[in-house]
PDB file of N, CA and C in Angstrom:
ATOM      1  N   UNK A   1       0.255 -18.934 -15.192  1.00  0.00           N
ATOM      2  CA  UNK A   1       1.143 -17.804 -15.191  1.00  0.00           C
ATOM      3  C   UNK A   1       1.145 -17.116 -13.825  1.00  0.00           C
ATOM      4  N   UNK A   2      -0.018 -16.743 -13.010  1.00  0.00           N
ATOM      5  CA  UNK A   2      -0.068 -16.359 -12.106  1.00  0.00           C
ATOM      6  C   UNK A   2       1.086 -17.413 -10.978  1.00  0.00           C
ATOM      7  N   UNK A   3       0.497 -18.645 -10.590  1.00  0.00           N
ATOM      8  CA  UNK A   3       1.396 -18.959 -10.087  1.00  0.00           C
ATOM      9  C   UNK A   3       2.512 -19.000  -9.874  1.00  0.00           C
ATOM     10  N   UNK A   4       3.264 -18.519 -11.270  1.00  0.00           N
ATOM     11  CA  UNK A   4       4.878 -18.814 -11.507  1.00  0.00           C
ATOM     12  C   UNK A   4       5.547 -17.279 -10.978  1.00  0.00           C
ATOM     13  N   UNK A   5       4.295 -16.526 -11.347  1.00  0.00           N
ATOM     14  CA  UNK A   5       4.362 -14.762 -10.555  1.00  0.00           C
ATOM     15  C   UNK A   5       4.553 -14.517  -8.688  1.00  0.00           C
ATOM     16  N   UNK A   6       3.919 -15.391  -8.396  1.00  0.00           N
ATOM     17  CA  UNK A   6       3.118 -15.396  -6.643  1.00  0.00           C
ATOM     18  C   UNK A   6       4.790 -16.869  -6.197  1.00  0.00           C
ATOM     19  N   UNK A   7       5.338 -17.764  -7.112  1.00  0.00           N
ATOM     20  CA  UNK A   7       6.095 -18.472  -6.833  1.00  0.00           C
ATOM     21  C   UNK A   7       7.536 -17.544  -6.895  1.00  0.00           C
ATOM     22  N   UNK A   8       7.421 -16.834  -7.743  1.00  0.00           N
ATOM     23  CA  UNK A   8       8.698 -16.083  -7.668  1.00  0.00           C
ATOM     24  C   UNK A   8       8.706 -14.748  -6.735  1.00  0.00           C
ATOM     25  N   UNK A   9       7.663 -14.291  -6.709  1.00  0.00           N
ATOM     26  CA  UNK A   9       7.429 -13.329  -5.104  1.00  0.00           C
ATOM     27  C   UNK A   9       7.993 -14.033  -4.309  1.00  0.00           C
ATOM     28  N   UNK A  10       7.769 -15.196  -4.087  1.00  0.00           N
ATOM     29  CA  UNK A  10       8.054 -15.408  -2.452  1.00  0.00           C
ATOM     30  C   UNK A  10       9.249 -15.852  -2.568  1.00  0.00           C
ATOM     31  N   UNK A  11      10.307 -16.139  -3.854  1.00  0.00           N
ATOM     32  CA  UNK A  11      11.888 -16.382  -3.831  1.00  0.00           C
ATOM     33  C   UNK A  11      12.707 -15.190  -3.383  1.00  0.00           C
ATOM     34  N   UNK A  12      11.524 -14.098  -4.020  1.00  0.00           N
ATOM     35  CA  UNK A  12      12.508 -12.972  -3.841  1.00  0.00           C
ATOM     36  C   UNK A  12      12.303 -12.321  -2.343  1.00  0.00           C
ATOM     37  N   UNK A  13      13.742 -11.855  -1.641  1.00  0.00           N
ATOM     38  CA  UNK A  13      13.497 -11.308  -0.298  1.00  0.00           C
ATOM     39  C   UNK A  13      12.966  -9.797  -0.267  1.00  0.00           C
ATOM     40  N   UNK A  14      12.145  -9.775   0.928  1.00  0.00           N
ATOM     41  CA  UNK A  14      11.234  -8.539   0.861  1.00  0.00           C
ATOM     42  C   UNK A  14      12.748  -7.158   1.009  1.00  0.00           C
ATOM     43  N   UNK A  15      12.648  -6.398   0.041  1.00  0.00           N
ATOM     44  CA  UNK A  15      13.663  -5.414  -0.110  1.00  0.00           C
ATOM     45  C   UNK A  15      13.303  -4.371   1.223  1.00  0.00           C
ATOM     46  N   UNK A  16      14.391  -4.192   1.426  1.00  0.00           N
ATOM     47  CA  UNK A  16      14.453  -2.919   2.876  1.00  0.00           C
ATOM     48  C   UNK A  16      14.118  -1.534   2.420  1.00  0.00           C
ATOM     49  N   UNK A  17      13.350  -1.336   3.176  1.00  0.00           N
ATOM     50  CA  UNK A  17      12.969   0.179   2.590  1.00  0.00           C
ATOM     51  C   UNK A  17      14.469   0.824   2.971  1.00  0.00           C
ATOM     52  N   UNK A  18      15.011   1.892   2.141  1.00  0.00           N
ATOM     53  CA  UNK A  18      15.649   2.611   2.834  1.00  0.00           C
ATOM     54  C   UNK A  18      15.294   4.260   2.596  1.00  0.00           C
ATOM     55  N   UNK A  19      15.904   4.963   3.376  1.00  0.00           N
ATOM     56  CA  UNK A  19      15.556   6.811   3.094  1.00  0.00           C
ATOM     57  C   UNK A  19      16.887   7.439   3.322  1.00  0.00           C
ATOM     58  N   UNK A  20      16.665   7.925   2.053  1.00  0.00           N
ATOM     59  CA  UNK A  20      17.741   8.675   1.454  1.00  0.00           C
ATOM     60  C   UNK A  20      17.635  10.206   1.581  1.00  0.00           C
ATOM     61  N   UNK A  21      18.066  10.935   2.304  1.00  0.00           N
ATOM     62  CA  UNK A  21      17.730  12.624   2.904  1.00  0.00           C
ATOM     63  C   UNK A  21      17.772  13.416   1.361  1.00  0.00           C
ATOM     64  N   UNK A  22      18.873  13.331   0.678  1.00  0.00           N
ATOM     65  CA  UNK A  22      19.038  13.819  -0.391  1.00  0.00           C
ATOM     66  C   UNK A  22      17.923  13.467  -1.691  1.00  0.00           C
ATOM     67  N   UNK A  23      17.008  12.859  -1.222  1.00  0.00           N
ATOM     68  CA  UNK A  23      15.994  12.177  -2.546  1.00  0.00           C
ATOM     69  C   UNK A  23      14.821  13.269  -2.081  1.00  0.00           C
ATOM     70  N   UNK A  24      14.498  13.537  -3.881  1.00  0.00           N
ATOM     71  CA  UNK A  24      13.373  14.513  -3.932  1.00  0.00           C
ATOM     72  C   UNK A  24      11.830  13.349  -3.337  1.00  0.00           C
ATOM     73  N   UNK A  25      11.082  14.216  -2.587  1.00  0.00           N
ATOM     74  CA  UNK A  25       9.920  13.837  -1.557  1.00  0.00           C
ATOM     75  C   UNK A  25       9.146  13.241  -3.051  1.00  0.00           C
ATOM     76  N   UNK A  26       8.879  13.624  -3.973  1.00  0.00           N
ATOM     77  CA  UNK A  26       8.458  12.743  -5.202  1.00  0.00           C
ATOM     78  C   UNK A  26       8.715  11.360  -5.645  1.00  0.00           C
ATOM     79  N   UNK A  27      10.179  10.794  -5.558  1.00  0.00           N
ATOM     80  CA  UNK A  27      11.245   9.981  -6.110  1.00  0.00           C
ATOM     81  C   UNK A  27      10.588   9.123  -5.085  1.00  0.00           C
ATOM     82  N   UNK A  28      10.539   9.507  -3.255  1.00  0.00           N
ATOM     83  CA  UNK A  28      10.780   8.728  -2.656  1.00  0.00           C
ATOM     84  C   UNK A  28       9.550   7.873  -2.493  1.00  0.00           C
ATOM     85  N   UNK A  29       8.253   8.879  -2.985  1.00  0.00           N
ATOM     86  CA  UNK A  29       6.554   8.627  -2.798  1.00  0.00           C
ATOM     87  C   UNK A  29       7.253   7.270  -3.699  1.00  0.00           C
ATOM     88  N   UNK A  30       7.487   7.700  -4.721  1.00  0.00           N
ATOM     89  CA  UNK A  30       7.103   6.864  -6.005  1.00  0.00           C
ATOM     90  C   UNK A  30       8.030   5.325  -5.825  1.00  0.00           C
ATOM     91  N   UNK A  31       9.218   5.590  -5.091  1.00  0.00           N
ATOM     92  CA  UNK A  31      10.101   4.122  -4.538  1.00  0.00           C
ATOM     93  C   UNK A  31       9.538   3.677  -3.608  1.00  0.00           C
ATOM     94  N   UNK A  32       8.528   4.193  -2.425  1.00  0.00           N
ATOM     95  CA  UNK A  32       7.697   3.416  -1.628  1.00  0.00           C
ATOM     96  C   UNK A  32       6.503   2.386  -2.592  1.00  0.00           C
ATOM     97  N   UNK A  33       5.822   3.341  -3.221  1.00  0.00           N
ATOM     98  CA  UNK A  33       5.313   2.747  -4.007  1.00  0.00           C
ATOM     99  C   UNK A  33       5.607   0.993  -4.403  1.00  0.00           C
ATOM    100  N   UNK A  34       6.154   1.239  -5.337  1.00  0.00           N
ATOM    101  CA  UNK A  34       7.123   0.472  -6.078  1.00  0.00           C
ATOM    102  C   UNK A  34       7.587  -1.057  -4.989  1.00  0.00           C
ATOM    103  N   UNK A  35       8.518  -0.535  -4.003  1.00  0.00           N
ATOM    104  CA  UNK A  35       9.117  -1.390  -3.030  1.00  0.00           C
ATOM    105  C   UNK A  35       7.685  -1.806  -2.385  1.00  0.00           C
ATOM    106  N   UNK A  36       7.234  -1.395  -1.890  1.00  0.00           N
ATOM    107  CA  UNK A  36       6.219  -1.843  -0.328  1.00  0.00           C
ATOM    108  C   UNK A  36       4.800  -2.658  -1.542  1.00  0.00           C
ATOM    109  N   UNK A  37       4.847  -3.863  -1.000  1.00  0.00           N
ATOM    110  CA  UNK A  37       3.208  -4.604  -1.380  1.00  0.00           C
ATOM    111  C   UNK A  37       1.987  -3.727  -1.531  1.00  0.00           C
ATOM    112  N   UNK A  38       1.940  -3.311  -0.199  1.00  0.00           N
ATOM    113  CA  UNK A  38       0.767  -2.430   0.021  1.00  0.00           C
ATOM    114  C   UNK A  38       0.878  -0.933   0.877  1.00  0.00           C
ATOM    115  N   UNK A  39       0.573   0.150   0.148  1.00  0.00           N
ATOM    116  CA  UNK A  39       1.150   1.682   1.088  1.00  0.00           C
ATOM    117  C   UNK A  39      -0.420   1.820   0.978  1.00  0.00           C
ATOM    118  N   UNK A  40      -0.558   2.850   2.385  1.00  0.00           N
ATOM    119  CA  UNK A  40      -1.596   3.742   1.831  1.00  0.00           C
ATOM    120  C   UNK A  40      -1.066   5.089   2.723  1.00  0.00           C
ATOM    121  N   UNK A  41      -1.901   5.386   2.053  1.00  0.00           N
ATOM    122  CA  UNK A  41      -1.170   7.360   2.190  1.00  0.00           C
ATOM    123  C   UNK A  41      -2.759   7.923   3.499  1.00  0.00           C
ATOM    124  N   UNK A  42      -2.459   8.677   4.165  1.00  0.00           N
ATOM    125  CA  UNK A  42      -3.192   8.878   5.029  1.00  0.00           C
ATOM    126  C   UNK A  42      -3.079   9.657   6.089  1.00  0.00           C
ATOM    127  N   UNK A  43      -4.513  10.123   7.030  1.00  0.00           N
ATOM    128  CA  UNK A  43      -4.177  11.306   7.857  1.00  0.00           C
ATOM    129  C   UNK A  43      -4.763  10.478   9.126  1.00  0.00           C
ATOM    130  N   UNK A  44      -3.793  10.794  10.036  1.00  0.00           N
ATOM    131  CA  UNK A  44      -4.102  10.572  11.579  1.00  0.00           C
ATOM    132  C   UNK A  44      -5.667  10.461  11.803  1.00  0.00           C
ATOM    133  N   UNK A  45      -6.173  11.943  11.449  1.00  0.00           N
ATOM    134  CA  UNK A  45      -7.383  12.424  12.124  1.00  0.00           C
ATOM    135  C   UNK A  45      -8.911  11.816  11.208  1.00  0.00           C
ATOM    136  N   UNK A  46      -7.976  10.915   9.824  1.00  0.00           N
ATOM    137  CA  UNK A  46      -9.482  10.491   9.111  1.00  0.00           C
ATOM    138  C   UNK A  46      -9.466   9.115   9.589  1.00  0.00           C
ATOM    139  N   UNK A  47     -11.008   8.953   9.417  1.00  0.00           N
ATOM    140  CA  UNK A  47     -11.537   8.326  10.076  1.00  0.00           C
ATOM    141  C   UNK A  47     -11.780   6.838   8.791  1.00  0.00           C
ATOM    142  N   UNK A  48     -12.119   6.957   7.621  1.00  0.00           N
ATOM    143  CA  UNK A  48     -12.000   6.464   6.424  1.00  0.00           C
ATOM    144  C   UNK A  48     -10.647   5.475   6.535  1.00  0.00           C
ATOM    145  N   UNK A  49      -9.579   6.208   6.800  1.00  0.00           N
ATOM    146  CA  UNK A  49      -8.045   5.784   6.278  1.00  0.00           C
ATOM    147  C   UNK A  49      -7.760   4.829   7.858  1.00  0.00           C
ATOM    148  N   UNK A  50      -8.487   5.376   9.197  1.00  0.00           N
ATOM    149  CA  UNK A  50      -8.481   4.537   9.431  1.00  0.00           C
ATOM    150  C   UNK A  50      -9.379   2.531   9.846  1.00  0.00           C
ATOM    151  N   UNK A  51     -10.667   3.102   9.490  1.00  0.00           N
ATOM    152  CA  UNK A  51     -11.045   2.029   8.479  1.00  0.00           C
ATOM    153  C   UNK A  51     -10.466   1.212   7.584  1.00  0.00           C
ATOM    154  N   UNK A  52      -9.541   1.465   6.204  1.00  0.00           N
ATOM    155  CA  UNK A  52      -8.733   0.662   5.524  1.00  0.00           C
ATOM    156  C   UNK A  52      -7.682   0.177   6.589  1.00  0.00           C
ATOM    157  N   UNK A  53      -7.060   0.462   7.363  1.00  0.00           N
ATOM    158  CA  UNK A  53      -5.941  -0.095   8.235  1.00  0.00           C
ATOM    159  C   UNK A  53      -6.712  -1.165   9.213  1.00  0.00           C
ATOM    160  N   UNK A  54      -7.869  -0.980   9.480  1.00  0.00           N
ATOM    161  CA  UNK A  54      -8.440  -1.894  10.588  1.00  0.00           C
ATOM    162  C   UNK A  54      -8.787  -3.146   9.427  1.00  0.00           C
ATOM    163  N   UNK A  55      -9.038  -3.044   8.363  1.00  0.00           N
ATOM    164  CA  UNK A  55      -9.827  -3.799   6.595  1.00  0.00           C
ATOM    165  C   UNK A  55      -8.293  -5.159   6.731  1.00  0.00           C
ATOM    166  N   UNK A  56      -7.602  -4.196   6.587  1.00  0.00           N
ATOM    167  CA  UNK A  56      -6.197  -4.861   6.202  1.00  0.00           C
ATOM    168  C   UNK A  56      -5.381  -5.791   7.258  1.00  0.00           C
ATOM    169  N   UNK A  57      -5.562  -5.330   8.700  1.00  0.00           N
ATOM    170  CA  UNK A  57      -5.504  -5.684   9.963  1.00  0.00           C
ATOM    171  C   UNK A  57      -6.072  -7.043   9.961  1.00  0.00           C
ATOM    172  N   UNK A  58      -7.325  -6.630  10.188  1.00  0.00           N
ATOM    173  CA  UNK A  58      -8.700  -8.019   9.928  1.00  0.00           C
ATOM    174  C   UNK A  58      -7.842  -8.987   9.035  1.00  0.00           C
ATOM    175  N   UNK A  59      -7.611  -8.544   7.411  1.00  0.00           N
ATOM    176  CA  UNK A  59      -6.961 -10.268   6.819  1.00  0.00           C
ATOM    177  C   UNK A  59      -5.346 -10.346   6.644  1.00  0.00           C
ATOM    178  N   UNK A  60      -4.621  -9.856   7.787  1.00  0.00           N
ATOM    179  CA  UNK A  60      -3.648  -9.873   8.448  1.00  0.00           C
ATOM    180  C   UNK A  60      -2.186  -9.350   7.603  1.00  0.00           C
ATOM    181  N   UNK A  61      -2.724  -8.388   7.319  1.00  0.00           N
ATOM    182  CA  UNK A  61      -1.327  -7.533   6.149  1.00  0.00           C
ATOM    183  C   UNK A  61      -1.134  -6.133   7.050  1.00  0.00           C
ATOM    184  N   UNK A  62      -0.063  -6.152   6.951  1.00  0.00           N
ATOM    185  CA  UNK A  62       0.338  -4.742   7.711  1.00  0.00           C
ATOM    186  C   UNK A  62       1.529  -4.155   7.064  1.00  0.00           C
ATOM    187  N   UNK A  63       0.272  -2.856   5.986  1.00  0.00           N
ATOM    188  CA  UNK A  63       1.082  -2.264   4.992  1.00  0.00           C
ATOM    189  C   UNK A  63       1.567  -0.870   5.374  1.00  0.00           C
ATOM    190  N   UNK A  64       2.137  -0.637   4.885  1.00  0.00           N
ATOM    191  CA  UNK A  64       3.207   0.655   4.462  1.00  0.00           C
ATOM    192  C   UNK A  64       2.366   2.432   4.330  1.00  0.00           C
ATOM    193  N   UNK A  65       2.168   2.604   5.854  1.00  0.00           N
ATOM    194  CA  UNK A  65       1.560   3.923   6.206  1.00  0.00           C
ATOM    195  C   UNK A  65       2.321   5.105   6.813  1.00  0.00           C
ATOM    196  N   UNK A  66       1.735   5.837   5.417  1.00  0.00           N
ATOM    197  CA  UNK A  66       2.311   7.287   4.975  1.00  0.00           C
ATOM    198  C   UNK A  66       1.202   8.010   5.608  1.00  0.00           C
ATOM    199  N   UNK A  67       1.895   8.660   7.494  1.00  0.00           N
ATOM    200  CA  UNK A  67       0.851  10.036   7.309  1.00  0.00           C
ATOM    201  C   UNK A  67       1.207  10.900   7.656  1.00  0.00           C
ATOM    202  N   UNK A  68       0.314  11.625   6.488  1.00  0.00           N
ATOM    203  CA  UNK A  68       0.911  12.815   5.719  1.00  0.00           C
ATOM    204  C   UNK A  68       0.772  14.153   6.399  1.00  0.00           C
ATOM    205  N   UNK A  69      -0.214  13.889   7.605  1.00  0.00           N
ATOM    206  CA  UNK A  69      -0.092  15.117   8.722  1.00  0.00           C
ATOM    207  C   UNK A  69       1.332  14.894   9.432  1.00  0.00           C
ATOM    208  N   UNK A  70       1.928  14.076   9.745  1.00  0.00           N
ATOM    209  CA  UNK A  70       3.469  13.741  10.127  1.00  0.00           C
ATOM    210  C   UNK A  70       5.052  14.175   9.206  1.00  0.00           C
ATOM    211  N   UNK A  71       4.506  14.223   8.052  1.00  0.00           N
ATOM    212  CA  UNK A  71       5.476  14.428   6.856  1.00  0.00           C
ATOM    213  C   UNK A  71       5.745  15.448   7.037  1.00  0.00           C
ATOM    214  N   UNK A  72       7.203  15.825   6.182  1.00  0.00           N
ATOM    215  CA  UNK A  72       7.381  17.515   5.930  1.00  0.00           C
ATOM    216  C   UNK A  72       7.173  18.020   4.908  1.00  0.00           C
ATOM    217  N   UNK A  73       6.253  17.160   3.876  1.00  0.00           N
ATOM    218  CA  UNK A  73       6.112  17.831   2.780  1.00  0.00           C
ATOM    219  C   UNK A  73       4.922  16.859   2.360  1.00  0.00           C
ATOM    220  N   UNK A  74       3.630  17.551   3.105  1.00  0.00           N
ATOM    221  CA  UNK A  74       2.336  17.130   1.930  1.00  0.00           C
ATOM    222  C   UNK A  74       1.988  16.799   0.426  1.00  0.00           C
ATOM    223  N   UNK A  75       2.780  17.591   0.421  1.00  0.00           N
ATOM    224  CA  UNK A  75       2.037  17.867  -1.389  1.00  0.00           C
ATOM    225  C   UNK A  75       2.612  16.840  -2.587  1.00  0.00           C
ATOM    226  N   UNK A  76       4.000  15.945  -1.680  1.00  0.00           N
ATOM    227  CA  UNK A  76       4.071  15.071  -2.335  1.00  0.00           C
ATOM    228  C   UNK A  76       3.540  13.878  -2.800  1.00  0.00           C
ATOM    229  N   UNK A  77       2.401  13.719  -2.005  1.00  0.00           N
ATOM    230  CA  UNK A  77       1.351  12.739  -1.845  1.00  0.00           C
ATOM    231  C   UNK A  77       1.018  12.686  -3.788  1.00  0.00           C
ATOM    232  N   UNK A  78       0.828  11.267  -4.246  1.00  0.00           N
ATOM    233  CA  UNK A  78       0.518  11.005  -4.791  1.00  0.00           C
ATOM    234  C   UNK A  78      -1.207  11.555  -5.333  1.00  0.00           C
ATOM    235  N   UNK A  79      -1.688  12.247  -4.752  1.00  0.00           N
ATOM    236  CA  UNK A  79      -3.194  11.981  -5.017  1.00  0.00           C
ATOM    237  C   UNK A  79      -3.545  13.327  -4.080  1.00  0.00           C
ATOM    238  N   UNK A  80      -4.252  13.825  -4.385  1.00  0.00           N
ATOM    239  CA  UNK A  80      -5.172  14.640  -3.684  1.00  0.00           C
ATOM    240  C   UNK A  80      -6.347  14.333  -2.233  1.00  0.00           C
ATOM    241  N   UNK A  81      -6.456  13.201  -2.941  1.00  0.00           N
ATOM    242  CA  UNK A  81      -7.873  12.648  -2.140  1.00  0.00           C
ATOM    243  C   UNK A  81      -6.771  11.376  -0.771  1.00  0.00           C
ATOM    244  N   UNK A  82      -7.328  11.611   0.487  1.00  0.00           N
ATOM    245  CA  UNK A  82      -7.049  10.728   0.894  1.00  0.00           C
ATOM    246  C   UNK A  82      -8.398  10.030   1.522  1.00  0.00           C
ATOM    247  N   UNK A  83      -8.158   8.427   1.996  1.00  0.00           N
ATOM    248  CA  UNK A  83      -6.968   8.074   2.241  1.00  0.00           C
ATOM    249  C   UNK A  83      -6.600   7.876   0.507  1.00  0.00           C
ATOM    250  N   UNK A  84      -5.440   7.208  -0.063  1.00  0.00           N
ATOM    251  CA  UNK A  84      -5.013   6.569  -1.092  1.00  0.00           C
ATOM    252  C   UNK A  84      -4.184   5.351  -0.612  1.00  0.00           C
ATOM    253  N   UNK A  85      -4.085   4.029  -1.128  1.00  0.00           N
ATOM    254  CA  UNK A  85      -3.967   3.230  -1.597  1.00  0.00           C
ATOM    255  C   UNK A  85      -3.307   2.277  -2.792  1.00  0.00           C
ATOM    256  N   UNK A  86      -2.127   2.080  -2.771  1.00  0.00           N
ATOM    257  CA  UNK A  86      -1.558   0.516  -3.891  1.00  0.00           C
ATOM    258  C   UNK A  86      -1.371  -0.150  -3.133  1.00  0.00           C
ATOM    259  N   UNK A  87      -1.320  -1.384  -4.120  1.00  0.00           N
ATOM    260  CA  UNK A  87      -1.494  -2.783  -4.021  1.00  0.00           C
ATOM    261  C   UNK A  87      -0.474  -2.758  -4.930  1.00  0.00           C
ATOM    262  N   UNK A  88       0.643  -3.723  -4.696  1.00  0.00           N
ATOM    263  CA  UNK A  88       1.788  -3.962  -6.035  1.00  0.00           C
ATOM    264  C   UNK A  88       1.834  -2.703  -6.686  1.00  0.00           C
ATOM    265  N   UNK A  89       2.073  -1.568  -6.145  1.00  0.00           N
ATOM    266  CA  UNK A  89       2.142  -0.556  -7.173  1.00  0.00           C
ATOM    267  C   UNK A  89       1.419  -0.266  -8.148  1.00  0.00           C
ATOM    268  N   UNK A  90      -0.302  -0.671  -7.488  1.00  0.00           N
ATOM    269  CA  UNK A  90      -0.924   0.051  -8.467  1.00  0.00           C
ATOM    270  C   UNK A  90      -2.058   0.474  -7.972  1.00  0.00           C
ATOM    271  N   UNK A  91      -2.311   1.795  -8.243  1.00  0.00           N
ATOM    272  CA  UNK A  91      -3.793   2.550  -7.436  1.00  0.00           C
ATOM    273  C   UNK A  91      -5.231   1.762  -7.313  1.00  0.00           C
ATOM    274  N   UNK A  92      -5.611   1.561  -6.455  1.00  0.00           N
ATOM    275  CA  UNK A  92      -6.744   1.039  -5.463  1.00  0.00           C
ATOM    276  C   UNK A  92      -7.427   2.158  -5.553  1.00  0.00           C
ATOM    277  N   UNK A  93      -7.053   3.654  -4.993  1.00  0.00           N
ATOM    278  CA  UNK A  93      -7.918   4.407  -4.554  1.00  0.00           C
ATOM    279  C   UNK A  93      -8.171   4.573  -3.181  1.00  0.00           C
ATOM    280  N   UNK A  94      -9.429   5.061  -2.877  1.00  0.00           N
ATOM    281  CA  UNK A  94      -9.823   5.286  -1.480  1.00  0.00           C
ATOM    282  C   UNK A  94     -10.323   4.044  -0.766  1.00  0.00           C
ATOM    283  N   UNK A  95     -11.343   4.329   0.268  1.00  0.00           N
ATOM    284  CA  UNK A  95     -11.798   3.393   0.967  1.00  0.00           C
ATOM    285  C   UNK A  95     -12.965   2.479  -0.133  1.00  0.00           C
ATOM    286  N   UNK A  96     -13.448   3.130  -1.051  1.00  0.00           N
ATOM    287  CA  UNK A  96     -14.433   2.277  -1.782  1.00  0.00           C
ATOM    288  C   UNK A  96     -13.364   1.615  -2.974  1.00  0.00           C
ATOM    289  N   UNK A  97     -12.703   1.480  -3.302  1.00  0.00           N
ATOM    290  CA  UNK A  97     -11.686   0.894  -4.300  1.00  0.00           C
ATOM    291  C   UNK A  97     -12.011  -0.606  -3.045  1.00  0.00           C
ATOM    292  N   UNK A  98     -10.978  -0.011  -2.105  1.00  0.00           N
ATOM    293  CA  UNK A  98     -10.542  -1.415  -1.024  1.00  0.00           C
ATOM    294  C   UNK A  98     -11.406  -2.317  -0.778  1.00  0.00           C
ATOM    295  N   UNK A  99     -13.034  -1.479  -0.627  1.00  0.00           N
ATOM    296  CA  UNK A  99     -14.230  -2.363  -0.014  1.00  0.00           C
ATOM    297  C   UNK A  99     -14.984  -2.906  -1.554  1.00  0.00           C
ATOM    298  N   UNK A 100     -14.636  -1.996  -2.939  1.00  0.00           N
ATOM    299  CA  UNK A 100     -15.469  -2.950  -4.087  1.00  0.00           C
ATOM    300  C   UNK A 100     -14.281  -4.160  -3.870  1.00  0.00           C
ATOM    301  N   UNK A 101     -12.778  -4.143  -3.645  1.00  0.00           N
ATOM    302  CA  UNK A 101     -11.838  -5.677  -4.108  1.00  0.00           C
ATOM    303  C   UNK A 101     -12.480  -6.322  -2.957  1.00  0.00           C
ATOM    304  N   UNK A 102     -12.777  -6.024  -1.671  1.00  0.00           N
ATOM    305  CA  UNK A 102     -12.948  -6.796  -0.371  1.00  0.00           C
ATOM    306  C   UNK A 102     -14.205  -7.846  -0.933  1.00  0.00           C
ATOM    307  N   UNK A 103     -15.613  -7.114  -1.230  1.00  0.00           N
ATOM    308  CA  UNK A 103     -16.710  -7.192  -1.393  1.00  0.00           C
ATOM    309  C   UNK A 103     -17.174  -8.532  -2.603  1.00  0.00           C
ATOM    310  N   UNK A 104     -15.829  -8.138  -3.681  1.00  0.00           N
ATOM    311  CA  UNK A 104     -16.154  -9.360  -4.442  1.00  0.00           C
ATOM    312  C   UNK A 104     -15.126  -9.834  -4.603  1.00  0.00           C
ATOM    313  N   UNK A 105     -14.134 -10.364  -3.690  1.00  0.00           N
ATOM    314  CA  UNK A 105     -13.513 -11.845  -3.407  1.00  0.00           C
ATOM    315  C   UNK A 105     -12.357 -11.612  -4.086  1.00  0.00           C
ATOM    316  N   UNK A 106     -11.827 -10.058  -4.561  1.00  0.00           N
ATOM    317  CA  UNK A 106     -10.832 -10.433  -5.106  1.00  0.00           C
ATOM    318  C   UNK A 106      -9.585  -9.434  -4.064  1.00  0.00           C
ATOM    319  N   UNK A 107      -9.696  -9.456  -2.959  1.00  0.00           N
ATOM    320  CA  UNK A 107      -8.831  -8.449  -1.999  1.00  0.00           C
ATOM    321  C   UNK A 107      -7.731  -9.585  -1.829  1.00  0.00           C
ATOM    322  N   UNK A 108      -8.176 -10.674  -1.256  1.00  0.00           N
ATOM    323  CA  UNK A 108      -7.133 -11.782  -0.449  1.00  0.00           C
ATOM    324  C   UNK A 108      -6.505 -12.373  -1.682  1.00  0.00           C
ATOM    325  N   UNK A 109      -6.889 -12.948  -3.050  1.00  0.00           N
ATOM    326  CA  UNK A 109      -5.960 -12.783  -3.805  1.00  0.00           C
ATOM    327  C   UNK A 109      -4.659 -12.332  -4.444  1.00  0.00           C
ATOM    328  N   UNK A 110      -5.389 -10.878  -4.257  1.00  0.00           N
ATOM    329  CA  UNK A 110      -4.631  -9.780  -4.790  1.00  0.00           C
ATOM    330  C   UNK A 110      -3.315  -9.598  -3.876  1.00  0.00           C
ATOM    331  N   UNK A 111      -3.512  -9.560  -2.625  1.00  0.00           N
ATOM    332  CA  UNK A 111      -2.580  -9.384  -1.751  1.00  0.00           C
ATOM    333  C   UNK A 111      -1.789 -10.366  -1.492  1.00  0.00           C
ATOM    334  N   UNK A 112      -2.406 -11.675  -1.589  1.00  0.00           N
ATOM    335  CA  UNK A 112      -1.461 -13.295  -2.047  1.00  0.00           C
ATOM    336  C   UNK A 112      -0.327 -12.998  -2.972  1.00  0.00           C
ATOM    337  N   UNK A 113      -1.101 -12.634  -3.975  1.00  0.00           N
ATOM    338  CA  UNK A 113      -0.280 -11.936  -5.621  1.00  0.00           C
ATOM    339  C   UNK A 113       1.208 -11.855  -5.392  1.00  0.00           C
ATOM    340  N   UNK A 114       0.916 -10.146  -4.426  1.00  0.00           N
ATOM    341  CA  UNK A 114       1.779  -9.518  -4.667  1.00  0.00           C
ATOM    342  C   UNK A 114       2.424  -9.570  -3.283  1.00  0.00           C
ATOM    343  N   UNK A 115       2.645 -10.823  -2.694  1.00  0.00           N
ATOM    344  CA  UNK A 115       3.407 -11.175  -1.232  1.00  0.00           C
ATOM    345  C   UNK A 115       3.212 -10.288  -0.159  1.00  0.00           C
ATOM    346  N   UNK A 116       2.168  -9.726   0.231  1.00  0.00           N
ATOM    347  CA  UNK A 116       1.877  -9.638   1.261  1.00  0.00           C
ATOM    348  C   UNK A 116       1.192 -10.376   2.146  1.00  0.00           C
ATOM    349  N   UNK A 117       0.651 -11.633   1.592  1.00  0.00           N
ATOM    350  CA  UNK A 117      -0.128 -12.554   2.686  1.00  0.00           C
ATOM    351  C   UNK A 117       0.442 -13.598   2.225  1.00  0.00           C
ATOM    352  N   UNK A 118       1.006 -14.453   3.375  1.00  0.00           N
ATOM    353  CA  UNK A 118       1.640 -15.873   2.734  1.00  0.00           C
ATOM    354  C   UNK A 118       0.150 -16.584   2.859  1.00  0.00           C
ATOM    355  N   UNK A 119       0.763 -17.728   2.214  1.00  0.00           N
ATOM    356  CA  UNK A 119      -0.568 -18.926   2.137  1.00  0.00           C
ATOM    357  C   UNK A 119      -1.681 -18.689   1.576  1.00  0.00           C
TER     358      UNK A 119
END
């Protein structure tokens, strides 16, 4: 089953993000989500968030970064805690979410999965 999942990812073309001015800062968290393989939400100045970007770098995915000291509206952030983290649209968490999937073999999978790493 998996395969026929990870075979039809890669039929389908990676959808264009687009931004819509008129979309509530909620709608749009939640369509990044959704659209992008992998987002993580994050601040310039942490040091954590940037750790996960160097994590992700290393096994060659370059996901979908929201930071939220740049934004005009914080509070839309999904989560309180940063950094935050999905995978296929679904919460990871912080930097220890990323490093328990890294740690036991199931990160490069996961990201196979859900077409962010070919091969």
């Amino acid at each position: 089953m998996r395969n026929d999942a990870v075979a039809e990812s890669k039929k389908r073309p990676a959808a264009a993000l687009t931004i819509d001015a008129g979309e509530p800062p909620e709608k749009r968290v939640e369509r990044l989500i959704e659209e992008s393989p992998v987002v993580i939400f994050s601040r310039s100045s942490c040091c954590m968030c940037h750790v996960m970007k160097r994590l992700l770098a290393a096994v060659g995915v370059h996901p979908t970064v929201i930071e939220l000291d740049e934004t005009e509206d914080p509070a839309a952030a999904p989560v309180a805690m940063m950094p935050a983290m999905f995978i296929g649209g679904e919460p990871v968490g912080g930097i220890e979410g990323l490093m328990a999937l890294h740690l036991s073999g199931r990160l490069v999978p996961r990201l196979r999965e859900v077409g962010a790493l070919c091969g």
